[in-house]
Protein backbone atom coordinates (compact mmCIF):
# COMPACT_ATOMS: atom_id res chain seq x y z
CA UNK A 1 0.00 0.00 0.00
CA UNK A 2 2.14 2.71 -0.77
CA UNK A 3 0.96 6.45 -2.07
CA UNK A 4 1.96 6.14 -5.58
CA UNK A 5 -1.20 4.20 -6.12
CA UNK A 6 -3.30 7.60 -4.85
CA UNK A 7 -4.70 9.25 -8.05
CA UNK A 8 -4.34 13.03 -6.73
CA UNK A 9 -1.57 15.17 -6.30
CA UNK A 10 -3.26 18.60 -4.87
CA UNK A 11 -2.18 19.79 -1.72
CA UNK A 12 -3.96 21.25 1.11
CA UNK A 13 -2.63 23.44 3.95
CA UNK A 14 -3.41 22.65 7.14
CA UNK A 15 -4.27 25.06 9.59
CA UNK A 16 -0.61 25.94 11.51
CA UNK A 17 -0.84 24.41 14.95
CA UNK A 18 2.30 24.66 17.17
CA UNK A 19 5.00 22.35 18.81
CA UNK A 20 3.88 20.55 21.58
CA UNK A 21 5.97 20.67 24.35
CA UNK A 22 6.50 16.54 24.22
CA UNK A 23 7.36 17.25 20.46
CA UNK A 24 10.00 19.89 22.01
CA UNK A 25 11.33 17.43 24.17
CA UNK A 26 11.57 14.96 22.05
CA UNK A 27 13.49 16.80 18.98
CA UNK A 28 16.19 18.20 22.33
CA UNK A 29 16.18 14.39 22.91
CA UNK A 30 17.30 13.48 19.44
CA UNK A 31 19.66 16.38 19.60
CA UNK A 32 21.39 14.97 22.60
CA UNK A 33 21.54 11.45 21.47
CA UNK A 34 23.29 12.34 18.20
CA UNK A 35 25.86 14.96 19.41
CA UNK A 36 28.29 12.76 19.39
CA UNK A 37 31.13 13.31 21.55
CA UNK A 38 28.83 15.69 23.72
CA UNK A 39 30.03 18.98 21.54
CA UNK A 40 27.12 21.15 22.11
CA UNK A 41 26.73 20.99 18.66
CA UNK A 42 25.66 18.85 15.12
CA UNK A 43 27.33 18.28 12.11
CA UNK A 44 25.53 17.47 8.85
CA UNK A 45 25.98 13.92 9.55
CA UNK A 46 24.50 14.10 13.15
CA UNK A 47 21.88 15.91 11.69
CA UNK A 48 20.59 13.91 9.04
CA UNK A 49 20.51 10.62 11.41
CA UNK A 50 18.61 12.86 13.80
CA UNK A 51 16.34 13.83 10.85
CA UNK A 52 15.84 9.95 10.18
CA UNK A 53 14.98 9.18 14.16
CA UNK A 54 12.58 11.61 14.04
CA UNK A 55 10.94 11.55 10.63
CA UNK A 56 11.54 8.56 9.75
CA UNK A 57 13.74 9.19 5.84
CA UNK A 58 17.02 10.62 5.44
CA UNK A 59 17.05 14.23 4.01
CA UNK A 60 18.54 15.12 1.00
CA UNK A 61 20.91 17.10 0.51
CA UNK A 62 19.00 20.12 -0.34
CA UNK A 63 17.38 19.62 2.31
CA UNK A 64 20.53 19.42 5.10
CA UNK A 65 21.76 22.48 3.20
CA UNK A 66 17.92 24.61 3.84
CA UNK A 67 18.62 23.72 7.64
CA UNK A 68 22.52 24.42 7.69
CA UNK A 69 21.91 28.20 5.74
CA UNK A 70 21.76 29.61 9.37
CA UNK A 71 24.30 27.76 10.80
CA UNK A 72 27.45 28.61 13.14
CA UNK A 73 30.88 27.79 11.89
CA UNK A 74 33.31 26.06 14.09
CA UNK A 75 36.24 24.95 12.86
CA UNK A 76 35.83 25.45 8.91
CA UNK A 77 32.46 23.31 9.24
CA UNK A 78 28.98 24.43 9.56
CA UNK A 79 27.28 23.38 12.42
CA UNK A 80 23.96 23.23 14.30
CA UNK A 81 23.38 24.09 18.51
CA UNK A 82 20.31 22.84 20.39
CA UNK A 83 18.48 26.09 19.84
CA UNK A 84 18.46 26.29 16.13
CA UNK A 85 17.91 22.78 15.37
CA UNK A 86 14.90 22.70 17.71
CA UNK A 87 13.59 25.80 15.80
CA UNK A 88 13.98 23.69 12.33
CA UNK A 89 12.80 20.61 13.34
CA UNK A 90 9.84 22.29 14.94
CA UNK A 91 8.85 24.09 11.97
CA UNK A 92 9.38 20.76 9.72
CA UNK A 93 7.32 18.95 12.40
CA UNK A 94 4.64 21.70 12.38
CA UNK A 95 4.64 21.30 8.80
CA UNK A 96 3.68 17.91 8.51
CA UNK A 97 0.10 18.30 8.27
CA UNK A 98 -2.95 16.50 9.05
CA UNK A 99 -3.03 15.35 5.35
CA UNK A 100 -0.44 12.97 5.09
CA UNK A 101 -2.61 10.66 8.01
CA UNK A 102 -5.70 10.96 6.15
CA UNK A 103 -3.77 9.67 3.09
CA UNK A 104 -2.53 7.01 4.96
CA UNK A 105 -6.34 6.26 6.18
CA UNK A 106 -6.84 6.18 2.63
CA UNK A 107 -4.51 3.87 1.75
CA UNK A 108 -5.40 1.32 4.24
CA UNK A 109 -8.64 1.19 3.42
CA UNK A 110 -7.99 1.27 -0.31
CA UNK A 111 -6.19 -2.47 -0.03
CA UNK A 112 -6.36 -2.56 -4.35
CA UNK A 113 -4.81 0.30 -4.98
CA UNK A 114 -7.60 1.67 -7.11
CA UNK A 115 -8.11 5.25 -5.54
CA UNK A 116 -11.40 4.79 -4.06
CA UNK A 117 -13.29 3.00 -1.40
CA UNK A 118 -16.09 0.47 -2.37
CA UNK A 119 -18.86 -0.34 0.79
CA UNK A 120 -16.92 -3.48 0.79
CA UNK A 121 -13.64 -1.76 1.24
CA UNK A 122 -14.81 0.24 4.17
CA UNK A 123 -17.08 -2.85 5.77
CA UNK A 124 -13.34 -4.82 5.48
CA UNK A 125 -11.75 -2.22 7.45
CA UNK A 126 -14.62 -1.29 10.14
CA UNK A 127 -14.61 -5.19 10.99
CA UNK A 128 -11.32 -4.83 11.82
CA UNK A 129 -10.93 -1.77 13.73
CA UNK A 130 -14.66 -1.54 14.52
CA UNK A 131 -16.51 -4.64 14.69
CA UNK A 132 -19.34 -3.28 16.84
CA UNK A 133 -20.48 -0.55 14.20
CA UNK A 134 -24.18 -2.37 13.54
CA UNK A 135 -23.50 -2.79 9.12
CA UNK A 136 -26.75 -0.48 8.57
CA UNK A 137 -24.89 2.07 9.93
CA UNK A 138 -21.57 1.53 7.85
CA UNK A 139 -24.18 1.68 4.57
CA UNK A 140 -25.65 4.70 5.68
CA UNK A 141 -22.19 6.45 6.28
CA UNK A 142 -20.49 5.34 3.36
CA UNK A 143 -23.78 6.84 1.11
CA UNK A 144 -23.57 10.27 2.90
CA UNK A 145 -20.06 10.14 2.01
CA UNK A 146 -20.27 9.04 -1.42
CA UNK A 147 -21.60 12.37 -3.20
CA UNK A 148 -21.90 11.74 -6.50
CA UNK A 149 -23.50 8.50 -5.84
CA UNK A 150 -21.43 6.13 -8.05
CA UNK A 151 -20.64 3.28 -4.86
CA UNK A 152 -17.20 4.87 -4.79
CA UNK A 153 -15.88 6.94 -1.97
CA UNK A 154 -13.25 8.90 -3.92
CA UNK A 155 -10.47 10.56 -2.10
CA UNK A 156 -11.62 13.69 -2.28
CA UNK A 157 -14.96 12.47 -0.92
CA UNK A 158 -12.87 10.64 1.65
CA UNK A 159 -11.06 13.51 2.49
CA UNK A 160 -13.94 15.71 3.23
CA UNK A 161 -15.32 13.38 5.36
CA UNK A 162 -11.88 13.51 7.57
CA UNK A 163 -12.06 17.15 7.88
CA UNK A 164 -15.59 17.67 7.88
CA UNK A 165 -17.08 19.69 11.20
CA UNK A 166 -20.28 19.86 12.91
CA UNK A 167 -19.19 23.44 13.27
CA UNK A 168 -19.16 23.88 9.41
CA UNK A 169 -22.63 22.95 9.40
CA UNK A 170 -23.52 25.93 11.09
């Protein structure tokens, strides 16, 4: 199930939400554990493996050079000190927005790669994570959902349904 199988490409902003102080902790954390040698600083080495423990993929390089633009220089090499690197990891981690989960949602629920849901995609799913939901209900959900009314829940549809609000109803 991976996201190359998702037939959109748009992308939506998510409303900007801050750091968490957990999320705070937890990038000083990964700055700590991968200063090696207890320097008070990272290299661009230390950085990217702290980029991997906390996002999970190693940056390119484009990407270590956006962080290092700011950088101090010690020695002839650009480096990074707890303050600064918690200041762009916290804006990378505030930028990874509430979209990416709902495609991942989406994906799980999509098992054939098609880039929508059948009923029998979502009944598959809601067995597994929510075998109590009565099936009348599931049917009823997944028509609301499926607005132009063609037994597919397309991602857009899907997405809607993610975001949607009882406050927008108002």
């Amino acid at each position: 199930m991976s996201a190359s199988c998702l037939p959109f490409g748009q992308t939506i902003v998510a409303p900007p939400r801050g750091v968490t102080e957990q999320e705070r902790r937890m990038i000083a954390a990964a700055f700590y554990e991968y200063d090696s040698g207890h320097k008070g600083y990272l290299n661009r080495e230390d950085v990217k493996v702290a980029t991997v423990s906390l996002f999970g993929y190693k940056p390119s390089k484009f990407e270590v050079d956006q962080v290092f633009r700011n950088a101090t220089e010690v020695n002839g090499e650009h480096v990074l000190e707890l303050d600064p690197f918690v200041k762009v990891m916290s804006s990378k981690m505030v930028a990874q927005d509430k979209d990416e989960e709902i495609r991942q949602v989406f994906l799980a629920f999509d098992t054939h790669c098609r880039g929508f849901l059948t009923l029998d995609d979502l009944l598959r799913a809601c067995s597994l994570v929510a075998p109590h939901i009565p099936r009348h209900r599931m049917e009823a959900a997944f028509r609301e959902v499926d607005s132009d009314r063609d037994s597919r829940v397309s991602y857009r549809d899907f997405e809607y349904m993610m975001k949607y609000s009882l406050d927008d109803r108002m």
